[in-house]
C-alpha atoms as a PDB file:
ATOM      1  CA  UNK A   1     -71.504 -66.009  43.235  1.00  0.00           C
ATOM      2  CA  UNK A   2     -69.310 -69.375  42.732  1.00  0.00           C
ATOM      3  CA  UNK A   3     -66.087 -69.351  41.790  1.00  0.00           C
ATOM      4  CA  UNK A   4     -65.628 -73.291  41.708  1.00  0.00           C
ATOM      5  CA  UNK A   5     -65.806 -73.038  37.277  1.00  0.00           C
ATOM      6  CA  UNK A   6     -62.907 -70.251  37.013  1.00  0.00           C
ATOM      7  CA  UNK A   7     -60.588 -72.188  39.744  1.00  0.00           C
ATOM      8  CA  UNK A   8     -61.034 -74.699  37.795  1.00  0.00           C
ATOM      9  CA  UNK A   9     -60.488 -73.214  34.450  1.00  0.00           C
ATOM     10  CA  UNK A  10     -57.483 -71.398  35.492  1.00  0.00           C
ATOM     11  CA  UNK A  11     -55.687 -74.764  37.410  1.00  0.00           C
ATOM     12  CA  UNK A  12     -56.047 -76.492  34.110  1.00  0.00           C
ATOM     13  CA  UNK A  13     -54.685 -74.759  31.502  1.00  0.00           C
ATOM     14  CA  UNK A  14     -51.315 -72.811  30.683  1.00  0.00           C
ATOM     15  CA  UNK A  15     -51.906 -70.689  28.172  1.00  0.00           C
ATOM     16  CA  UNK A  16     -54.511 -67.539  28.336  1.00  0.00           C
ATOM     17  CA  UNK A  17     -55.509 -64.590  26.488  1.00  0.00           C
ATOM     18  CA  UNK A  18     -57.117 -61.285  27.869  1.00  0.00           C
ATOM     19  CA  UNK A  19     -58.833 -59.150  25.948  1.00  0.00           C
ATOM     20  CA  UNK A  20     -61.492 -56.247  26.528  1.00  0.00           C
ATOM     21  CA  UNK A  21     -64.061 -53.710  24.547  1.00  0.00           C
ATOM     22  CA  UNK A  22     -62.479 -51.431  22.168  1.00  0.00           C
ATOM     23  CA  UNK A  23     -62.259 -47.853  23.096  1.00  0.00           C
ATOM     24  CA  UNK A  24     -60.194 -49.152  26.206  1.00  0.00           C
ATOM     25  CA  UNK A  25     -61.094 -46.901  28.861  1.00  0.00           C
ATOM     26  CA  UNK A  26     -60.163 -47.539  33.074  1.00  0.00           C
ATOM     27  CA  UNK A  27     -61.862 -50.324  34.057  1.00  0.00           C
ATOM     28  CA  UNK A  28     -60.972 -52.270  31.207  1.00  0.00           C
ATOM     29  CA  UNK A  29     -57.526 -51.463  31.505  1.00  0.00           C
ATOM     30  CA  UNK A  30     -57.187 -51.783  35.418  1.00  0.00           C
ATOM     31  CA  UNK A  31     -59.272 -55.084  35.333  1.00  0.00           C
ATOM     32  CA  UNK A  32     -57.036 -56.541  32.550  1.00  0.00           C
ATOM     33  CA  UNK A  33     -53.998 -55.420  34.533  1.00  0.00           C
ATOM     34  CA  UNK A  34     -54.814 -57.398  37.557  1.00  0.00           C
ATOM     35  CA  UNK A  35     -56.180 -60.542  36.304  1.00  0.00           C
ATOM     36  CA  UNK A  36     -52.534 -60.027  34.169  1.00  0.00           C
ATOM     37  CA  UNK A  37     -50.870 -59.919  37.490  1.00  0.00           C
ATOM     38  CA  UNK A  38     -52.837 -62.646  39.283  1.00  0.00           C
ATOM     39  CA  UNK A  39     -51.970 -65.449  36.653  1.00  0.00           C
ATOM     40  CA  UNK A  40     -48.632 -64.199  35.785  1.00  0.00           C
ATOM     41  CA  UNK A  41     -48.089 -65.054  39.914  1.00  0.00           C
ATOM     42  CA  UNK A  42     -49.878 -68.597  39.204  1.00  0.00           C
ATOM     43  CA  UNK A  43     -46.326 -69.249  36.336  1.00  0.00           C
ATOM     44  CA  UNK A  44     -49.229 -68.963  33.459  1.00  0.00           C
ATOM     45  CA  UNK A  45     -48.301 -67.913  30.130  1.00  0.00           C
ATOM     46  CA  UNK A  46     -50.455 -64.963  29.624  1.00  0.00           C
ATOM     47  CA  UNK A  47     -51.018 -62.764  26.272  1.00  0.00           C
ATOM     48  CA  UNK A  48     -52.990 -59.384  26.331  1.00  0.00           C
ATOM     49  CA  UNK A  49     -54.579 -57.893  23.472  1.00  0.00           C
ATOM     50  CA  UNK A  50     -56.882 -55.219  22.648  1.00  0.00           C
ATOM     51  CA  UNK A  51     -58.052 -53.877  19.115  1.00  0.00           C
ATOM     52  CA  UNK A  52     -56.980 -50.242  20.749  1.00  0.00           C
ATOM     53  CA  UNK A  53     -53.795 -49.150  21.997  1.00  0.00           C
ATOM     54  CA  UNK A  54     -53.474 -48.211  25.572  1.00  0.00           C
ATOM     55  CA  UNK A  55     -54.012 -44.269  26.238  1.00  0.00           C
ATOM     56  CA  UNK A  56     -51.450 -42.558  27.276  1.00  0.00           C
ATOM     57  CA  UNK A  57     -53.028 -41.111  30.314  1.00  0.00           C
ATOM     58  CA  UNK A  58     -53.309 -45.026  31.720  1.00  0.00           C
ATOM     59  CA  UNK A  59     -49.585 -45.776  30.739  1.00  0.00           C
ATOM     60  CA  UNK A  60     -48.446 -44.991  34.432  1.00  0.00           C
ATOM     61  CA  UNK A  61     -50.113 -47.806  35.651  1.00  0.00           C
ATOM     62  CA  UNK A  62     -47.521 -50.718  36.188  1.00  0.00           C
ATOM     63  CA  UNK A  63     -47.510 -53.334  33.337  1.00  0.00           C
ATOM     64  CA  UNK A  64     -49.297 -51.488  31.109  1.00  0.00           C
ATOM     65  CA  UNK A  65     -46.640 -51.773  28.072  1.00  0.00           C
ATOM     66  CA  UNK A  66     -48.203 -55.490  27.963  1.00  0.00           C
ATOM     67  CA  UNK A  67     -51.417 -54.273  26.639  1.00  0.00           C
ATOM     68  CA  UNK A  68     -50.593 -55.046  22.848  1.00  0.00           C
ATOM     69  CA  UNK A  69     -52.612 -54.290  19.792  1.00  0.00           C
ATOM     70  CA  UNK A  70     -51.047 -56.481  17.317  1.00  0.00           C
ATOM     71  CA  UNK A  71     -52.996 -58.825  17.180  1.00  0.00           C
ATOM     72  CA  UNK A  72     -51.382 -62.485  18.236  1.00  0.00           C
ATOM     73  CA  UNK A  73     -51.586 -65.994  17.474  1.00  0.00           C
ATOM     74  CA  UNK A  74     -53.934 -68.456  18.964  1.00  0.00           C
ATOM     75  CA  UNK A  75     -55.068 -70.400  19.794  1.00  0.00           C
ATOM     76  CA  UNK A  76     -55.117 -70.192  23.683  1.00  0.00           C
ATOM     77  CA  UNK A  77     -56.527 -72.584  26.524  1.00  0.00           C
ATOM     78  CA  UNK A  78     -58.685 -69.611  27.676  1.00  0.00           C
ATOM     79  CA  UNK A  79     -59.501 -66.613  26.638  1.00  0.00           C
ATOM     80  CA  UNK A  80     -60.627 -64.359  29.170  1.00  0.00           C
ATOM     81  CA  UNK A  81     -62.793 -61.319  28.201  1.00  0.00           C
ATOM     82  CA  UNK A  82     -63.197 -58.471  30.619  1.00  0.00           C
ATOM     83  CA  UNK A  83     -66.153 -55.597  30.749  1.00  0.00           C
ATOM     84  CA  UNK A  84     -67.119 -56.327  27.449  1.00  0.00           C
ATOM     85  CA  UNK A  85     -71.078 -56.949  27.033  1.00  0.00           C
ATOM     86  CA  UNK A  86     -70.749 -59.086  23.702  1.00  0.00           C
ATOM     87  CA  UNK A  87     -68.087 -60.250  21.603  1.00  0.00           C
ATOM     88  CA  UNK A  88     -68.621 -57.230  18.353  1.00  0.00           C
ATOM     89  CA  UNK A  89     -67.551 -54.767  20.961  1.00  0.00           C
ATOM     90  CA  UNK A  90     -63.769 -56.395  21.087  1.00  0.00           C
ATOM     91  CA  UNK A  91     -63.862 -54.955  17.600  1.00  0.00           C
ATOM     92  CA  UNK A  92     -61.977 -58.225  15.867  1.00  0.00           C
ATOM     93  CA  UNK A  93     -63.813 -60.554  14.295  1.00  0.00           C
ATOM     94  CA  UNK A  94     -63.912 -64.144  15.245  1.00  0.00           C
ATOM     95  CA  UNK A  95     -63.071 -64.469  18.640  1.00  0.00           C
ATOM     96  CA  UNK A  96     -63.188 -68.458  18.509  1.00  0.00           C
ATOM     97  CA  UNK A  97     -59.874 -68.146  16.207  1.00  0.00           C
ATOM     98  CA  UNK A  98     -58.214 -67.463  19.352  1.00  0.00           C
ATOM     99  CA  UNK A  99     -59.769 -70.176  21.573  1.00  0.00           C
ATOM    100  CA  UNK A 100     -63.173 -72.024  22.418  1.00  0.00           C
ATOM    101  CA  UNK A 101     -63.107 -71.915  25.898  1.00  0.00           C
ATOM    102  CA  UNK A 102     -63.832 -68.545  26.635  1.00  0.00           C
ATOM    103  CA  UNK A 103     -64.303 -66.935  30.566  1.00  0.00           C
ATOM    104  CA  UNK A 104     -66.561 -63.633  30.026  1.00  0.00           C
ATOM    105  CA  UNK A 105     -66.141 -61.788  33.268  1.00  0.00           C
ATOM    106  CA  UNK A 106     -68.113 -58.343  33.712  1.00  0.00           C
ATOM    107  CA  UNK A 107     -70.970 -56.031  34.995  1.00  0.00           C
ATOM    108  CA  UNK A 108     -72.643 -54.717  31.960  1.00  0.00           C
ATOM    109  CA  UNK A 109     -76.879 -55.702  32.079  1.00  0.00           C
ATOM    110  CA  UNK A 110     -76.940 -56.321  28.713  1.00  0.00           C
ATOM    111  CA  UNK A 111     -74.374 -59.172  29.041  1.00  0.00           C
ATOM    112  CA  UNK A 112     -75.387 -62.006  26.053  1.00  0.00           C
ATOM    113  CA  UNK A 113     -73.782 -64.387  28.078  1.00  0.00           C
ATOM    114  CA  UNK A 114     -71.473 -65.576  25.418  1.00  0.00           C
ATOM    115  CA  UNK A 115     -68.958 -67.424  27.639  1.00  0.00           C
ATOM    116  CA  UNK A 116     -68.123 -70.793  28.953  1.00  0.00           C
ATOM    117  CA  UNK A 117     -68.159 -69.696  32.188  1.00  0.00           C
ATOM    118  CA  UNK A 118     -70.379 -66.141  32.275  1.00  0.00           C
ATOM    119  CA  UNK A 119     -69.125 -64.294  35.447  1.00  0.00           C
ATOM    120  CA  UNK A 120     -71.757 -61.425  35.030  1.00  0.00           C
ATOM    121  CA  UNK A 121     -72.555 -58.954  38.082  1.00  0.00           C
ATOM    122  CA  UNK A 122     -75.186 -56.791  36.478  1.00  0.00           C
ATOM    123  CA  UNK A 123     -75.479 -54.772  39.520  1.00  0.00           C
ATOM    124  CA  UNK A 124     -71.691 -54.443  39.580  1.00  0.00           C
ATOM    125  CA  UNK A 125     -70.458 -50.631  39.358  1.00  0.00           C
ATOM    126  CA  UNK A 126     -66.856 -52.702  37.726  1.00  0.00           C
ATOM    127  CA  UNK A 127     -65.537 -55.321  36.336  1.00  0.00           C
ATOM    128  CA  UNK A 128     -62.550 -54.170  38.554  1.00  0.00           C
ATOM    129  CA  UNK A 129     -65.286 -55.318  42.005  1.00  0.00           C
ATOM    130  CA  UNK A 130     -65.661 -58.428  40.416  1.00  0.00           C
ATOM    131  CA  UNK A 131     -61.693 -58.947  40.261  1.00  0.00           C
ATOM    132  CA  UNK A 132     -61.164 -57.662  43.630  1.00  0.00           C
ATOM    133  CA  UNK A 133     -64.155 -60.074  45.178  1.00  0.00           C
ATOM    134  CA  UNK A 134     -62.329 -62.834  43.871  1.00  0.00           C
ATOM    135  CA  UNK A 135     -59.026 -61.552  44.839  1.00  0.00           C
ATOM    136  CA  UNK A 136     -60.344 -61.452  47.957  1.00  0.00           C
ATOM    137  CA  UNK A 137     -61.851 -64.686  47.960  1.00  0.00           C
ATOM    138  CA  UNK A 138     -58.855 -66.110  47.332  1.00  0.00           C
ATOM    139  CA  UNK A 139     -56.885 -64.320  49.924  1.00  0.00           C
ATOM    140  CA  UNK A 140     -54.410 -63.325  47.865  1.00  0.00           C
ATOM    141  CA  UNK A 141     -52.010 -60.575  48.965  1.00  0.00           C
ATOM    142  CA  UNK A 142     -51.147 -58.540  46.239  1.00  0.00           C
ATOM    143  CA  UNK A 143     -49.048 -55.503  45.629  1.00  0.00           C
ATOM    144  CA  UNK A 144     -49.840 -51.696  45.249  1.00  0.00           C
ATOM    145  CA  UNK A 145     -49.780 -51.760  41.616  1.00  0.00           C
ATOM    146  CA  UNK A 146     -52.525 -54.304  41.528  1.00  0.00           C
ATOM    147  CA  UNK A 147     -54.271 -52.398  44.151  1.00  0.00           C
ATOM    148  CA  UNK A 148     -53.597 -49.262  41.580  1.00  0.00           C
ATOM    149  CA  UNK A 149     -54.997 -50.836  38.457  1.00  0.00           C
ATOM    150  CA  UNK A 150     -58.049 -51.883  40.308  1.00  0.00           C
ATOM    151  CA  UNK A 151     -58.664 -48.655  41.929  1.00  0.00           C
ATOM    152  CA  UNK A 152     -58.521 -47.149  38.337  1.00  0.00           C
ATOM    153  CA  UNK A 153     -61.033 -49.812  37.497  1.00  0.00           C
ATOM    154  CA  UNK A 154     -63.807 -48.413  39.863  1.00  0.00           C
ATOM    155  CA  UNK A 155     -62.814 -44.944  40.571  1.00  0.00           C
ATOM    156  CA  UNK A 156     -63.487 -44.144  36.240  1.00  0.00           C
ATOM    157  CA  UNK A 157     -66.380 -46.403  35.830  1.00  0.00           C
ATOM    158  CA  UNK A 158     -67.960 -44.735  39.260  1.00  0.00           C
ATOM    159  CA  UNK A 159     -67.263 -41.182  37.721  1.00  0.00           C
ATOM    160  CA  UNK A 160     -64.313 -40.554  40.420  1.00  0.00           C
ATOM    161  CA  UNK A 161     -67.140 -41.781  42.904  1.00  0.00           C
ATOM    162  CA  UNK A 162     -69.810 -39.049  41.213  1.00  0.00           C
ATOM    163  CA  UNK A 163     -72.427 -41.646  39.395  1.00  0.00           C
ATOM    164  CA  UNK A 164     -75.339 -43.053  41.259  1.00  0.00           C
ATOM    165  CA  UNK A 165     -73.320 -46.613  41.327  1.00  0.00           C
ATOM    166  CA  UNK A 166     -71.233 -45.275  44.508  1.00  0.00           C
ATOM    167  CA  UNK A 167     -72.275 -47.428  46.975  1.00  0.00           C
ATOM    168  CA  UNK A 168     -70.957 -47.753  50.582  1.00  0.00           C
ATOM    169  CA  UNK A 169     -69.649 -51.362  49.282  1.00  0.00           C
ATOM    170  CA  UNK A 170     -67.642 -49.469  46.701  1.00  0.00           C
ATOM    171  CA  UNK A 171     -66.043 -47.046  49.180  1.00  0.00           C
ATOM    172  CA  UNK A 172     -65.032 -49.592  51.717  1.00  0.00           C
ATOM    173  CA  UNK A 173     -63.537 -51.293  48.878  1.00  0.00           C
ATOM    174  CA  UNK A 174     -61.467 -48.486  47.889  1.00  0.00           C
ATOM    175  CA  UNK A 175     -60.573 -47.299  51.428  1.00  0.00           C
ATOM    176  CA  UNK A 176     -59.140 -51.018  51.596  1.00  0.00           C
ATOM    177  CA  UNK A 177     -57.518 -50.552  47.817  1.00  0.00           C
ATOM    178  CA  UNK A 178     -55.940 -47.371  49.670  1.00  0.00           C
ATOM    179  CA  UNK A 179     -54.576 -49.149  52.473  1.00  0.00           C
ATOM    180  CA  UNK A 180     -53.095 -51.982  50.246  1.00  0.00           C
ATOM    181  CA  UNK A 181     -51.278 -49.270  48.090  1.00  0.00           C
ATOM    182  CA  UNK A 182     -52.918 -47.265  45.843  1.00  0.00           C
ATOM    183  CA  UNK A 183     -52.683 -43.603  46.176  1.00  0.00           C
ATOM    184  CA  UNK A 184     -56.077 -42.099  45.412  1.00  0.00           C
ATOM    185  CA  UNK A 185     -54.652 -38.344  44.525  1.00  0.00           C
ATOM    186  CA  UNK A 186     -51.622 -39.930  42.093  1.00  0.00           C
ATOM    187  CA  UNK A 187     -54.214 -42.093  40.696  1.00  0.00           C
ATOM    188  CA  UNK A 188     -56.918 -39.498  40.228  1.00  0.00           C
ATOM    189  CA  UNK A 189     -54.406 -36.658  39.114  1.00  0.00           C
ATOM    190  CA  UNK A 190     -52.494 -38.954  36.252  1.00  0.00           C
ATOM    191  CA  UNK A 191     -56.306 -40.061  34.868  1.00  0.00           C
ATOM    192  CA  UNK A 192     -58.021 -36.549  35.203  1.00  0.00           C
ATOM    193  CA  UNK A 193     -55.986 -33.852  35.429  1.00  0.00           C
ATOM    194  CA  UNK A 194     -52.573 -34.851  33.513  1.00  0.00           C
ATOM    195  CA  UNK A 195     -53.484 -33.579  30.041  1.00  0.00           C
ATOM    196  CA  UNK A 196     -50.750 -32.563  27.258  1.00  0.00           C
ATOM    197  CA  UNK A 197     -51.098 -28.823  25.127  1.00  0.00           C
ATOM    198  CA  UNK A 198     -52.696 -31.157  22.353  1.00  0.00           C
ATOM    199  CA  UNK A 199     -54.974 -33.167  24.827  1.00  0.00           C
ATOM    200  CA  UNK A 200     -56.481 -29.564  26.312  1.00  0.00           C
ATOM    201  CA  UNK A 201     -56.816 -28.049  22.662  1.00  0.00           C
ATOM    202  CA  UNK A 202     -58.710 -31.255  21.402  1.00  0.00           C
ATOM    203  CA  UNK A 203     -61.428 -30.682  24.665  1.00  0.00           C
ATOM    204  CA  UNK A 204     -61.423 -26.874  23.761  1.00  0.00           C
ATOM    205  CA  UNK A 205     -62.726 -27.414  20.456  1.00  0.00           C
ATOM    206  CA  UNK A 206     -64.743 -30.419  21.548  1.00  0.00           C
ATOM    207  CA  UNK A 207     -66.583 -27.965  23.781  1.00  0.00           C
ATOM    208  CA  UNK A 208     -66.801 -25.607  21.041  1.00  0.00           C
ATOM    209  CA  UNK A 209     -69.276 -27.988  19.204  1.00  0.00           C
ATOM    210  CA  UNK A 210     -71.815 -27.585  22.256  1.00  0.00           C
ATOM    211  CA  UNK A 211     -75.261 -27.647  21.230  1.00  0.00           C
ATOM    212  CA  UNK A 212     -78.712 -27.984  22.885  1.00  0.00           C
ATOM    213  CA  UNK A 213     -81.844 -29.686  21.403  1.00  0.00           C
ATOM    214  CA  UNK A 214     -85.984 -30.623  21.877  1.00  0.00           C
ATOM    215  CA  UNK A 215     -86.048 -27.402  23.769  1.00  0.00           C
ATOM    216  CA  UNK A 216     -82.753 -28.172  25.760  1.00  0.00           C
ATOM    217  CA  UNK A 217     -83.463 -31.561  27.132  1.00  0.00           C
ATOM    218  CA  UNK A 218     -80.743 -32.802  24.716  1.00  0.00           C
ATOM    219  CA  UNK A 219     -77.573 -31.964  24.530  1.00  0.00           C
ATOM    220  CA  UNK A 220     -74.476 -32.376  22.049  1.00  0.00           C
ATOM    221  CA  UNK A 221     -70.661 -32.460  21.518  1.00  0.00           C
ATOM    222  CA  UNK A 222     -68.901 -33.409  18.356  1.00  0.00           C
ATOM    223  CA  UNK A 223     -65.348 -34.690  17.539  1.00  0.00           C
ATOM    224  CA  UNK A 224     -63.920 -35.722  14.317  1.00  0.00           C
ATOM    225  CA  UNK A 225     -61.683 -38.736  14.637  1.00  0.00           C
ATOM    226  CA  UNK A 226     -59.116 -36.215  12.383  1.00  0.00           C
ATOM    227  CA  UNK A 227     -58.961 -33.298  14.962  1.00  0.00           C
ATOM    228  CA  UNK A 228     -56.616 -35.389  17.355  1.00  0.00           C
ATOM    229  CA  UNK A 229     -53.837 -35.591  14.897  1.00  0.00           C
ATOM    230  CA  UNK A 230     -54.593 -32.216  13.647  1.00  0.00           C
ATOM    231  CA  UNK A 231     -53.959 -31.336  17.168  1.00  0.00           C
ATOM    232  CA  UNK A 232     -51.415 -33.396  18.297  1.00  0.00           C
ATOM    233  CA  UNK A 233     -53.605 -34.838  21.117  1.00  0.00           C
ATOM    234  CA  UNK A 234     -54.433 -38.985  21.744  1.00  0.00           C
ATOM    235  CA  UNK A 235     -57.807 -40.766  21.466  1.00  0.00           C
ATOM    236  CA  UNK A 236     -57.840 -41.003  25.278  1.00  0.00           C
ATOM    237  CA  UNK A 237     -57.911 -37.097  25.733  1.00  0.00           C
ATOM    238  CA  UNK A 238     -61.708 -37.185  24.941  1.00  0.00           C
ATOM    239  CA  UNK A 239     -62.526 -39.751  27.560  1.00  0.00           C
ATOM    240  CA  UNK A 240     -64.664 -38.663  30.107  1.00  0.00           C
ATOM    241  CA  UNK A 241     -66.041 -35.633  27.696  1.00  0.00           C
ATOM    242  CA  UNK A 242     -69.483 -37.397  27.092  1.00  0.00           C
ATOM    243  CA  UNK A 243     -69.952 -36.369  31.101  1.00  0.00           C
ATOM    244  CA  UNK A 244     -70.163 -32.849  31.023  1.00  0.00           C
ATOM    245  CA  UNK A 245     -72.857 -33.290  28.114  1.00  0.00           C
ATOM    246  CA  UNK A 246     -75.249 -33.475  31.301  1.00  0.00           C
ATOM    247  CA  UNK A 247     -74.244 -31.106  33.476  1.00  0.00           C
ATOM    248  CA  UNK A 248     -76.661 -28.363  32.272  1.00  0.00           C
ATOM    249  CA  UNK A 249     -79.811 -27.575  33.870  1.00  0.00           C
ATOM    250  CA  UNK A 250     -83.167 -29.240  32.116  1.00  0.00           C
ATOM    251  CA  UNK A 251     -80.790 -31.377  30.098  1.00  0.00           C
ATOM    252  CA  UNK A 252     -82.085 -35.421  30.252  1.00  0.00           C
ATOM    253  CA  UNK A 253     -79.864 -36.811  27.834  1.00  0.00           C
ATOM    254  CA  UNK A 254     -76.441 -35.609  26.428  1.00  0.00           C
ATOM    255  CA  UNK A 255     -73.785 -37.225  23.749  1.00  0.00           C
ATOM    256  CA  UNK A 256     -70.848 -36.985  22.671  1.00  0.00           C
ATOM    257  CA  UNK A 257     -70.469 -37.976  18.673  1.00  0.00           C
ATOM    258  CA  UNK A 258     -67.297 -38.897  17.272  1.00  0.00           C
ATOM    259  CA  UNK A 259     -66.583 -39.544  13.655  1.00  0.00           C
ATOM    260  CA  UNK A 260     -65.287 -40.265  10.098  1.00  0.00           C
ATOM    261  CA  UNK A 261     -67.234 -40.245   6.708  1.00  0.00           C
ATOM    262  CA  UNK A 262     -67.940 -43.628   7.128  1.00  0.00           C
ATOM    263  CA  UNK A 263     -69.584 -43.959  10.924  1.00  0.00           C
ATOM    264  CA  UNK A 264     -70.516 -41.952  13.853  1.00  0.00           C
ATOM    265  CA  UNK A 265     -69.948 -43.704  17.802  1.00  0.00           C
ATOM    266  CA  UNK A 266     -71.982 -42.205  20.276  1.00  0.00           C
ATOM    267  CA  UNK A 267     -71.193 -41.655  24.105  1.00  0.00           C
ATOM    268  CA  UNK A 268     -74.417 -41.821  25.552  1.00  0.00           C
ATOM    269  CA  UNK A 269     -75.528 -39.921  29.335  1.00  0.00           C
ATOM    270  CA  UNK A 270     -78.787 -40.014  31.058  1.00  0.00           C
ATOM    271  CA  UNK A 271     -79.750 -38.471  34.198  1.00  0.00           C
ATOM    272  CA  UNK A 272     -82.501 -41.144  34.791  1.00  0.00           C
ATOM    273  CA  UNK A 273     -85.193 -39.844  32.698  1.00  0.00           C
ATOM    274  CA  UNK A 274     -84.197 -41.859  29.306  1.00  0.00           C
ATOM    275  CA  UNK A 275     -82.330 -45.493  29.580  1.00  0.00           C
ATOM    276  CA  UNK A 276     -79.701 -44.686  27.238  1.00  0.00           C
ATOM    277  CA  UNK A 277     -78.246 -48.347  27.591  1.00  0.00           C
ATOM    278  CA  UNK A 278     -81.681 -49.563  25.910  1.00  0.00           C
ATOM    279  CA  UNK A 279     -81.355 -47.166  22.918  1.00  0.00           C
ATOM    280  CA  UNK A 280     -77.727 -48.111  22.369  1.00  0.00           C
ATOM    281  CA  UNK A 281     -78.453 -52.153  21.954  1.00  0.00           C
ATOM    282  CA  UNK A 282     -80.556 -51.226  19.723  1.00  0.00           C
ATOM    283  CA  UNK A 283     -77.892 -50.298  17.411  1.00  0.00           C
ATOM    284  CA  UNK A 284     -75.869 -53.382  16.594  1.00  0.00           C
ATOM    285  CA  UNK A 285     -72.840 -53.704  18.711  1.00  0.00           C
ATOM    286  CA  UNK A 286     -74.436 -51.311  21.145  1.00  0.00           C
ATOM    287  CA  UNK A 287     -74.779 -51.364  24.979  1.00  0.00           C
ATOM    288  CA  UNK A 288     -74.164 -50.412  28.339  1.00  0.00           C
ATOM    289  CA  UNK A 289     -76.134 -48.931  31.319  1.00  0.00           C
ATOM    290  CA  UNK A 290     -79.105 -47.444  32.291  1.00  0.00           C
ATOM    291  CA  UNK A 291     -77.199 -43.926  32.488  1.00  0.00           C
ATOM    292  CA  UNK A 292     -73.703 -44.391  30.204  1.00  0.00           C
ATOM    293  CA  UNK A 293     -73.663 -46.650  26.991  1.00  0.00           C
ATOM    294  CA  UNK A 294     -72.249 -46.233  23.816  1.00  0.00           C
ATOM    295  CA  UNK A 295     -73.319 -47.336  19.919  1.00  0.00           C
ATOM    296  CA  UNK A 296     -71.573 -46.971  16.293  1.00  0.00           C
ATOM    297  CA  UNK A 297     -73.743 -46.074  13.557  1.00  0.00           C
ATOM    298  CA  UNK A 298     -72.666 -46.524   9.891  1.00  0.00           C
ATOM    299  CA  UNK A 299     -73.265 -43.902   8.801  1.00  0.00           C
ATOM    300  CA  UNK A 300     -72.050 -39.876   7.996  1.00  0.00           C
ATOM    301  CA  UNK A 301     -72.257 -37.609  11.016  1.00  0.00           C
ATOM    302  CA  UNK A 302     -75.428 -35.728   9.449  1.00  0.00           C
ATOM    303  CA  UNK A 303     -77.491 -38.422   8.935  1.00  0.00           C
ATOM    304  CA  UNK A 304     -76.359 -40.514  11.961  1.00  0.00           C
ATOM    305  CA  UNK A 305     -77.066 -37.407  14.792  1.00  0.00           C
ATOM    306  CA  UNK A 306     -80.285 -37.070  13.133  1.00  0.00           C
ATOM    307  CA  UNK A 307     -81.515 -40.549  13.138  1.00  0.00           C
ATOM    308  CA  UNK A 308     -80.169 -40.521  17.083  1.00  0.00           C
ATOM    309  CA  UNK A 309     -81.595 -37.270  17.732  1.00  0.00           C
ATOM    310  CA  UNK A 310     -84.882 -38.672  16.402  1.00  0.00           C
ATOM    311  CA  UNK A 311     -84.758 -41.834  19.060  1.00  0.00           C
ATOM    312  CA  UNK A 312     -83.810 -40.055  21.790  1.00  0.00           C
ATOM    313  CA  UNK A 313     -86.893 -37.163  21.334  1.00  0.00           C
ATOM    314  CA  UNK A 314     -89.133 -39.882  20.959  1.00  0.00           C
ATOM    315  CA  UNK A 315     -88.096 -41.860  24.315  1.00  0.00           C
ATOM    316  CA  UNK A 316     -88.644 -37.846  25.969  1.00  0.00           C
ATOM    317  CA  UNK A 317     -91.743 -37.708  24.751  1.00  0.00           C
END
């Protein structure tokens, strides 16, 4: 991989948006945060917005009160979009409003290449590795909290090190993210295991939705988008839910369905069997990986989980 375009791109120009996927989630964040960091350090004038607010559970990561969701005027020299697979998924519309030259940096396979510069590592397990090879590339010495947010950035999209994209390149990375700062229990205790009353009620009725299908090889959870004010709880206290929709025995597939009366998202899982990334680009806006992707269907709950159940039985069979 080259880096000669993005040097280039960032020495000549001042002013830069960053933006990522909606339904922010670590790497995103921790990706966003560093590249943040890295041009803030180069005197660049740098804006940051998302179409979601940050979740609270990511708020003790340093500089994270500068991911904004208002959005902001453009436009900018650059826009740089991180770990986001096509431009519907930043869920604005027209992204050239806030600048033509756009730098689309991230690991996602089904990547349309939609930037300027494309800076796509479809064998990446982060966008955060891709920030921290060029970190490293460019030598620079940066400070815990940078080493924090990109820790984040891999530990959640690896799983907390649990998916098959743990690699030995990804721990040596993170055992040198560790020695530059970041503390892997802090980090791993404020994303997994700092919940609020609200954010532990939401999951306890999430799990209460739990349902099996095509003779247990699928499995469900539901969440209406109006349970986490009913409940007191935040968006981000359902994040990492769609997981444990694979954890039984025989299951292949698992999802977690979250909706309103006018659409249904999907959090797709896959233990190998079923590429789940495939049947989510199939829905408009869709994507992601072979095992973890994610789609919005316009439609009711009812009609939407059937239509999905209906795909997924026929890629089992």
């Amino acid at each position: 991989m080259t880096w000669s375009e993005l040097d280039s791109a960032i020495a000549s120009n001042t002013t830069f948006l960053l933006s990522s996927h909606e339904g922010l989630d670590g790497d995103s964040i921790g990706s966003q945060l560093a590249v943040y960091w890295y041009l803030t350090s180069l005197s660049k004038r740098v804006t940051v917005y998302n179409s979601d607010a940050l979740p609270d559970k990511f708020k003790f990561l340093t500089n994270g009160g500068v991911l904004a969701n208002q959005r902001p005027r453009g436009p900018f020299d650059v826009c740089v979009v991180l770990d986001c697979s096509n431009p519907a998924r930043l869920g604005w519309e027209r992204l050239s409003d806030m600048g033509s030259y756009i730098v689309n940096i991230d690991h996602h396979r089904d990547n349309v290449l939609f930037g300027s510069i494309n800076i796509v590592k479809k064998d990446g397990a982060a966008t955060g590795q891709i920030i921290y090879d060029y970190l490293t590339y460019k030598k620079v010495a940066y400070p815990p909290h940078v080493a924090e947010a990109l820790y984040a950035a891999v530990m959640t999209d690896t799983g907390a090190f649990r998916f098959s994209n743990t690699t030995g390149t990804i721990l040596r990375m993170c055992a040198d993210l560790a020695d530059r700062g970041a503390d892997p229990s802090r980090i791993y205790d404020k994303v997994y295991a700092s919940f609020s009353a609200g954010g532990l009620l939401l999951q306890s009725r999430i799990w209460s939705t739990l349902a099996f299908h095509h003779c247990g090889a699928i499995c469900s959870m539901e969440m209406p988008y109006g349970l986490i004010e009913e409940l007191g709880a935040t968006y981000g206290d359902s994040e990492g839910m769609a997981d444990f929709t694979i954890m039984g025995a025989g299951v292949e597939v698992g999802m977690l369905i979250k909706y309103d009366e006018k659409e249904t998202h999907f959090s797709l899982r896959s233990k190998g069997r079923v590429d789940v990334g495939r049947i989510a680009a199939g829905i408009r806006g869709g994507g992601g990986h072979p095992g973890a992707a994610g789609c919005t269907m316009t439609q009711p709950c009812k009609e939407a989980k059937a239509r999905m159940l209906d795909i997924i039985t026929r890629e089992l069979s």
